[in-house]
N, C-alpha and C. Protein backbone atom coordinates (compact mmCIF):
# COMPACT_ATOMS: atom_id res chain seq x y z
N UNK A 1 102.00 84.47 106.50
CA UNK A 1 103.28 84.69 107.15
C UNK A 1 104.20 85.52 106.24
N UNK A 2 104.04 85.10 104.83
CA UNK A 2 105.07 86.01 104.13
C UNK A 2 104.87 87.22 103.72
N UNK A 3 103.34 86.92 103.37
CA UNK A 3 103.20 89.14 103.16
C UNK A 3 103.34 89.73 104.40
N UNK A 4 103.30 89.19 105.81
CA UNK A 4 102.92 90.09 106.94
C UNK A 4 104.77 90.27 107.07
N UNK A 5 105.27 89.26 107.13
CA UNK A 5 106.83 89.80 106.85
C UNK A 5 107.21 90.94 105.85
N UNK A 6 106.70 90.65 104.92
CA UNK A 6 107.40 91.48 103.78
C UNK A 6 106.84 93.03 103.99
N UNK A 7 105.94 93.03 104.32
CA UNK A 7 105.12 94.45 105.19
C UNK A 7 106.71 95.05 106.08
N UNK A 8 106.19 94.38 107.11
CA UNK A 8 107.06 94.95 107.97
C UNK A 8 108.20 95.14 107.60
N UNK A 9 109.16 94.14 106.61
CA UNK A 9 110.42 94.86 105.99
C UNK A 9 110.76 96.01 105.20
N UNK A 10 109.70 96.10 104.35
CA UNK A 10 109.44 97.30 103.58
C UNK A 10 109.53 98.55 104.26
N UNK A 11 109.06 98.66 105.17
CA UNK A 11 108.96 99.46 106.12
C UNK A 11 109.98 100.02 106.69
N UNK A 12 111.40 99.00 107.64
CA UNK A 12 112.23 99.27 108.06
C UNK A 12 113.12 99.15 107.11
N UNK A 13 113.39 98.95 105.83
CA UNK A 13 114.29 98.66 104.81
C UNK A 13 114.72 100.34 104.50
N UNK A 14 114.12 101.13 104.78
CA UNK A 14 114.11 102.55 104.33
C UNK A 14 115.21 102.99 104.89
N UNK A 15 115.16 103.17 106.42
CA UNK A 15 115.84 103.39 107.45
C UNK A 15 117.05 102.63 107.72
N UNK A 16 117.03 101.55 107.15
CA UNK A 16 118.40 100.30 106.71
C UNK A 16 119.32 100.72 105.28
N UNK A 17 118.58 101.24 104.11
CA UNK A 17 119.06 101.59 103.09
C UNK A 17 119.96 102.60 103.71
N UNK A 18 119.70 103.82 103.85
CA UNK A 18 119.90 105.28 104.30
C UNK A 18 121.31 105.12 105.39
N UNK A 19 121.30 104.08 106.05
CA UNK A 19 122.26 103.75 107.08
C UNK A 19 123.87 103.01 106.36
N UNK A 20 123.36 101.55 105.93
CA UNK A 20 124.12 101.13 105.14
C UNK A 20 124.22 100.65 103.24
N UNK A 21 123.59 101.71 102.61
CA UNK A 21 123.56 101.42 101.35
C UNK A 21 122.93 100.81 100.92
N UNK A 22 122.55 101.02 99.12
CA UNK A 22 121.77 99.67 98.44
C UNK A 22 122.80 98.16 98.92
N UNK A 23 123.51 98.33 98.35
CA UNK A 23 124.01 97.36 97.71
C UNK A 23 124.39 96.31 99.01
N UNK A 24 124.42 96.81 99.83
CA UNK A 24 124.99 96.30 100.99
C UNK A 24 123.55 95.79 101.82
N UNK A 25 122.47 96.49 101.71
CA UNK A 25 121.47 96.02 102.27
C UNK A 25 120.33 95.19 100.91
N UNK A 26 120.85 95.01 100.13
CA UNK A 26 120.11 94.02 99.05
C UNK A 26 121.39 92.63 99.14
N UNK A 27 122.20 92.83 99.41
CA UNK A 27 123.21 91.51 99.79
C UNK A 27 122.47 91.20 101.00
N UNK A 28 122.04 91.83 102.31
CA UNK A 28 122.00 91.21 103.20
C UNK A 28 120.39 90.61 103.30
N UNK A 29 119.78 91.54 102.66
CA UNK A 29 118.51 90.78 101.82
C UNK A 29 118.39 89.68 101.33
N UNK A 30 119.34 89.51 100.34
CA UNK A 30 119.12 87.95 99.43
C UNK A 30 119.50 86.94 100.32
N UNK A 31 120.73 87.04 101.32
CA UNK A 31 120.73 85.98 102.23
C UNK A 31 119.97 85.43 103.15
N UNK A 32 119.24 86.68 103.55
CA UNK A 32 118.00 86.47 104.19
C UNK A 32 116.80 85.39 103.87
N UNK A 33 116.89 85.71 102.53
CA UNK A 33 115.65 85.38 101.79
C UNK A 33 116.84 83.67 101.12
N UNK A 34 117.62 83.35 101.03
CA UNK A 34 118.09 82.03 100.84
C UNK A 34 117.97 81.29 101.77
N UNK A 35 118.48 81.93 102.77
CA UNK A 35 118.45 80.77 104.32
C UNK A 35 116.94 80.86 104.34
N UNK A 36 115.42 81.42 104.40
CA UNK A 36 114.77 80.69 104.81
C UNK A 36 114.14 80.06 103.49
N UNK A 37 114.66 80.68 102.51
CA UNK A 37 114.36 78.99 101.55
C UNK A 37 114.66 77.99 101.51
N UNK A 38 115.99 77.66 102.29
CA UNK A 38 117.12 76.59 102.43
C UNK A 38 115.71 75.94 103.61
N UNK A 39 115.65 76.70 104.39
CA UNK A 39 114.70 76.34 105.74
C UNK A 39 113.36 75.59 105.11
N UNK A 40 112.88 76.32 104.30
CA UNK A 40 111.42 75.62 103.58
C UNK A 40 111.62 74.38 102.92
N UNK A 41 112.80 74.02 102.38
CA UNK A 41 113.26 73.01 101.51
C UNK A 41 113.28 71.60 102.52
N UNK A 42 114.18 72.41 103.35
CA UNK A 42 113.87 70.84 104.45
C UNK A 42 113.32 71.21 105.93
N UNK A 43 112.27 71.55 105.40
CA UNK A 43 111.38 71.52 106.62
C UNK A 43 110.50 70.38 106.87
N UNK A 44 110.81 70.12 108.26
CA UNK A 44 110.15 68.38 108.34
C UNK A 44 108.64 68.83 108.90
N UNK A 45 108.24 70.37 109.09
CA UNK A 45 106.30 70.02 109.05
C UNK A 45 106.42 71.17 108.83
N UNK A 46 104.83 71.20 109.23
CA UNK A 46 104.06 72.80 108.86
C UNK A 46 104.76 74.30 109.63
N UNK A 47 105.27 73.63 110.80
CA UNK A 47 105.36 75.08 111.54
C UNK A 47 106.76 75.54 111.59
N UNK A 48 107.89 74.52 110.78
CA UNK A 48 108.96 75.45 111.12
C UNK A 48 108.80 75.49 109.03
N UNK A 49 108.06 74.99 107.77
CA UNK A 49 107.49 75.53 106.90
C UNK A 49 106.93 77.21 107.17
N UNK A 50 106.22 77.41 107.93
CA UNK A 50 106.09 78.39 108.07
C UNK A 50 106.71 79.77 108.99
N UNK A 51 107.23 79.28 109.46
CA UNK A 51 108.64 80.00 110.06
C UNK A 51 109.69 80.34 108.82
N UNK A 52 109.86 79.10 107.95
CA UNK A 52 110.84 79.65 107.07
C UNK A 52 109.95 80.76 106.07
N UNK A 53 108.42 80.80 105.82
CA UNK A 53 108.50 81.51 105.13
C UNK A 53 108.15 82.57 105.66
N UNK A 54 108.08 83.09 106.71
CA UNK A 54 108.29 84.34 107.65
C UNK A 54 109.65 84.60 107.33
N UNK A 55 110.57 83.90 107.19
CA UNK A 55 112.29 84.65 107.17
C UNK A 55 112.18 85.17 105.61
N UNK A 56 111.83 84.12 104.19
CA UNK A 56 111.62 84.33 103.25
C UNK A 56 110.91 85.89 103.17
N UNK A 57 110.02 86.01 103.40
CA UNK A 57 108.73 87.48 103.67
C UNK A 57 110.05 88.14 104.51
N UNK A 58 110.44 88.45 105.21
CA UNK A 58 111.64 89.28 105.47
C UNK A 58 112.97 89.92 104.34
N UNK A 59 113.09 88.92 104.33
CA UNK A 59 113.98 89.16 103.05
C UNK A 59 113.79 89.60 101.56
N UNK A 60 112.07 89.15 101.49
CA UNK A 60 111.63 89.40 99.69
C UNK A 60 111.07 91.34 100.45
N UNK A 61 110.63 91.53 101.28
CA UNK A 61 110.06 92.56 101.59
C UNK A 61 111.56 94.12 101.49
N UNK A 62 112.83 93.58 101.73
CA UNK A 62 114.14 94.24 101.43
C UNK A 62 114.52 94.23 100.30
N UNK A 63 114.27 93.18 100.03
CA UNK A 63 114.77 92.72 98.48
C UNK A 63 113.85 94.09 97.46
N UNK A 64 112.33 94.30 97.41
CA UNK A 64 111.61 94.46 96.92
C UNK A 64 111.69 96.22 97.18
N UNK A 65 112.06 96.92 98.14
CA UNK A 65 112.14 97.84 98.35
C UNK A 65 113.50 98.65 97.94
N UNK A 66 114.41 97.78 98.09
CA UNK A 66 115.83 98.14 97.60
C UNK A 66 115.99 98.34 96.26
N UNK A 67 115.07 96.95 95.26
CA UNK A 67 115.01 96.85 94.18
C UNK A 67 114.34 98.22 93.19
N UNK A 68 113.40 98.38 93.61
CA UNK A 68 112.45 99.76 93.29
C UNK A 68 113.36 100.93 93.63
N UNK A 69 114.33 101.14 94.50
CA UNK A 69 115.00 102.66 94.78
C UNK A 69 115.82 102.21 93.43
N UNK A 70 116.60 101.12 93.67
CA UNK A 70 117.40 100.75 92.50
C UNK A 70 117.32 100.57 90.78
N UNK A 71 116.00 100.26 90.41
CA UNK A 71 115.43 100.36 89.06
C UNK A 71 115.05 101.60 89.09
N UNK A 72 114.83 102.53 89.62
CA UNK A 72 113.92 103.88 89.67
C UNK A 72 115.24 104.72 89.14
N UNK A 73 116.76 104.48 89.59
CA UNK A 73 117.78 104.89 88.55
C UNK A 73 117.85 105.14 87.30
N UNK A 74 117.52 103.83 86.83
CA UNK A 74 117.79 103.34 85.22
C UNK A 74 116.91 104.41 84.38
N UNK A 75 116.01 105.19 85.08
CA UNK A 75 114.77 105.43 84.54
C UNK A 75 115.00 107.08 84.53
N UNK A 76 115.26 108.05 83.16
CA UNK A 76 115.19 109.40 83.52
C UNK A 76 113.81 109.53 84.13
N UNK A 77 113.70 111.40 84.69
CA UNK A 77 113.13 112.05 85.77
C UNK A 77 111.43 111.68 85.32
N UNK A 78 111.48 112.13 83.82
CA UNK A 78 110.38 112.17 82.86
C UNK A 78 109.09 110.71 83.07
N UNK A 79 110.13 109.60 83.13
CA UNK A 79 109.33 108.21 82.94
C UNK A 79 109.68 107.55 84.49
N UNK A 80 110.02 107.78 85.15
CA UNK A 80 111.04 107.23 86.66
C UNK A 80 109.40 106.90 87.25
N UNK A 81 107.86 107.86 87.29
CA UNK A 81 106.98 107.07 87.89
C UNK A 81 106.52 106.00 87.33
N UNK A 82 105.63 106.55 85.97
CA UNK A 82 105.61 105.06 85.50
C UNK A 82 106.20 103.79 85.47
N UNK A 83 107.82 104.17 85.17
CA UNK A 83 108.40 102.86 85.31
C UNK A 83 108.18 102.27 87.03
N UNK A 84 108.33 102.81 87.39
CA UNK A 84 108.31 102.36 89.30
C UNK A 84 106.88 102.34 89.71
N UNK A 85 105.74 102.38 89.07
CA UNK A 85 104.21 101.87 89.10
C UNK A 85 104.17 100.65 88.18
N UNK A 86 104.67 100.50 87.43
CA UNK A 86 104.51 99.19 86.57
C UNK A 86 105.71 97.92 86.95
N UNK A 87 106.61 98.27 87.66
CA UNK A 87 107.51 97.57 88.21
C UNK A 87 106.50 96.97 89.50
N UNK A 88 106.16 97.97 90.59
CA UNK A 88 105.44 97.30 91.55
C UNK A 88 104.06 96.33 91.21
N UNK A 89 103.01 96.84 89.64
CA UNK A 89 102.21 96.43 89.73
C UNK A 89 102.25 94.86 89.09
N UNK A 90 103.66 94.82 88.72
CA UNK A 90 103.66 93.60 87.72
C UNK A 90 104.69 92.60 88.76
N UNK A 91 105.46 93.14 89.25
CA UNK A 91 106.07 92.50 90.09
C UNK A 91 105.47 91.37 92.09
N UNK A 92 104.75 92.68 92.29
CA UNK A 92 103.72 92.53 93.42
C UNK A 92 102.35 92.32 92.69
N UNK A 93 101.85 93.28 92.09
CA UNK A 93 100.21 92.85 92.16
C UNK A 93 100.12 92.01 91.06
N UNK A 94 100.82 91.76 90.24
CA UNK A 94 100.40 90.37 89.49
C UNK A 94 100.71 89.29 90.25
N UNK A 95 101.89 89.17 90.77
CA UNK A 95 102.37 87.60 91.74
C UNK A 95 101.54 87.54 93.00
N UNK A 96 100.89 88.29 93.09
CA UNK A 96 100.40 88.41 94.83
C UNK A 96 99.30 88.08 94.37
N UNK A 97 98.49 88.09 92.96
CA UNK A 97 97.07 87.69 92.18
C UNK A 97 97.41 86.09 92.46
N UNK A 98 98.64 85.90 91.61
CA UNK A 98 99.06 84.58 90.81
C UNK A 98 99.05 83.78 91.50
N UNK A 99 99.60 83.82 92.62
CA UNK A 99 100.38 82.68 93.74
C UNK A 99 99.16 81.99 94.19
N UNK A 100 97.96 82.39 95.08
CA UNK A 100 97.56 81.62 95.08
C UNK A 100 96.63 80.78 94.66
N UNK A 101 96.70 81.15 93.28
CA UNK A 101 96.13 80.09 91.86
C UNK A 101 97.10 79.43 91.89
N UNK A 102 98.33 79.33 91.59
CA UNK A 102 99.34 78.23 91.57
C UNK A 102 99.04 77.09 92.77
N UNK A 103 98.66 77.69 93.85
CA UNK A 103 98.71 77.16 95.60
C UNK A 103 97.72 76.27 94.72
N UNK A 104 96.53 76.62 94.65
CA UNK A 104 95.31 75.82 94.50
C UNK A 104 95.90 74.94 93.71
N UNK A 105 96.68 75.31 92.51
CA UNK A 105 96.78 73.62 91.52
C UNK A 105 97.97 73.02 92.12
N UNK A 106 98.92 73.45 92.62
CA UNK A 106 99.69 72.31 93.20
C UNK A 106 98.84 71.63 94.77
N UNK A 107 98.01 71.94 94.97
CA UNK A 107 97.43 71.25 95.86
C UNK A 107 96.33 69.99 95.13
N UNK A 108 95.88 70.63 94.36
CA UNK A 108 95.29 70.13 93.19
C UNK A 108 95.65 68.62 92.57
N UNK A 109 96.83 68.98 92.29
CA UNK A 109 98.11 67.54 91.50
C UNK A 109 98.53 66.69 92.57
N UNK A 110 98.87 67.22 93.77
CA UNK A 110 99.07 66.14 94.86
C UNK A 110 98.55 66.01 96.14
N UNK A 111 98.34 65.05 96.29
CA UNK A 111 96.91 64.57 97.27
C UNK A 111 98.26 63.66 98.35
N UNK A 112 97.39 63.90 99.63
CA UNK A 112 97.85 62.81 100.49
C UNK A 112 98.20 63.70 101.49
N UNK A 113 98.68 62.94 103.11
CA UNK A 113 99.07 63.81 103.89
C UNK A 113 100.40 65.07 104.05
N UNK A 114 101.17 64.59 103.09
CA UNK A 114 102.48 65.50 103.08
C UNK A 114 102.24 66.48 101.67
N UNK A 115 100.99 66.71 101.67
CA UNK A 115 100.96 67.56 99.89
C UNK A 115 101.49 68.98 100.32
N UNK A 116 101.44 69.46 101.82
CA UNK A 116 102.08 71.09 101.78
C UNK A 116 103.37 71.21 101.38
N UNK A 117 104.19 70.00 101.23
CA UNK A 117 105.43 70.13 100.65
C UNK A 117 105.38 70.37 99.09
């Protein structure tokens, strides 16, 4: 649910930047991405759990795209790819490795019917 969100935000985040700004569309990003953490936190089962992290994957997918136009600044003309290939690969392709090794051991440590929490 959350990469297929974060796909699709990435996507339209372009066309959202260009309209109303970084800064204004990475604010409306992070709220995005709070309310459905707020949502995952007290989610009483699996399916509105996974609804929130469809809103979460919405919001990290803006977040993540905004962030990269935005660090790609900091960076003269010279180093601006590298830095913005090692930003995505450490940011995305290490956590997108990581996560679900983490999944496995917190499933791992707690047993019983409510362990997806």
């Amino acid at each position: 649910m959350t990469f297929t969100a974060t796909a699709l935000r990435r996507v339209a985040t372009g066309l959202i930047v260009d309209k109303y700004g970084r800064r204004n569309t990475l604010v409306i990003n992070l709220i995005i991405f709070a309310g459905g953490s707020l949502l995952c936190a007290v989610a009483p089962n699996y399916p509105v759990l996974a609804a929130g992290r469809f809103i979460v994957g919405f919001g990290l997918g803006g977040e993540i795209a905004v962030a990269v136009i935005m660090m790609a600044k900091f960076f003269a003309a010279k180093h601006r790819g590298t830095a913005v290939g090692l930003i995505n690969v450490t940011a995305a392709g290490l956590g997108n490795m990581l996560a679900p090794a983490f999944g496995i051991l917190v499933f791992t440590l707690f047993d019983g019917p409510d362990k997806w929490r």
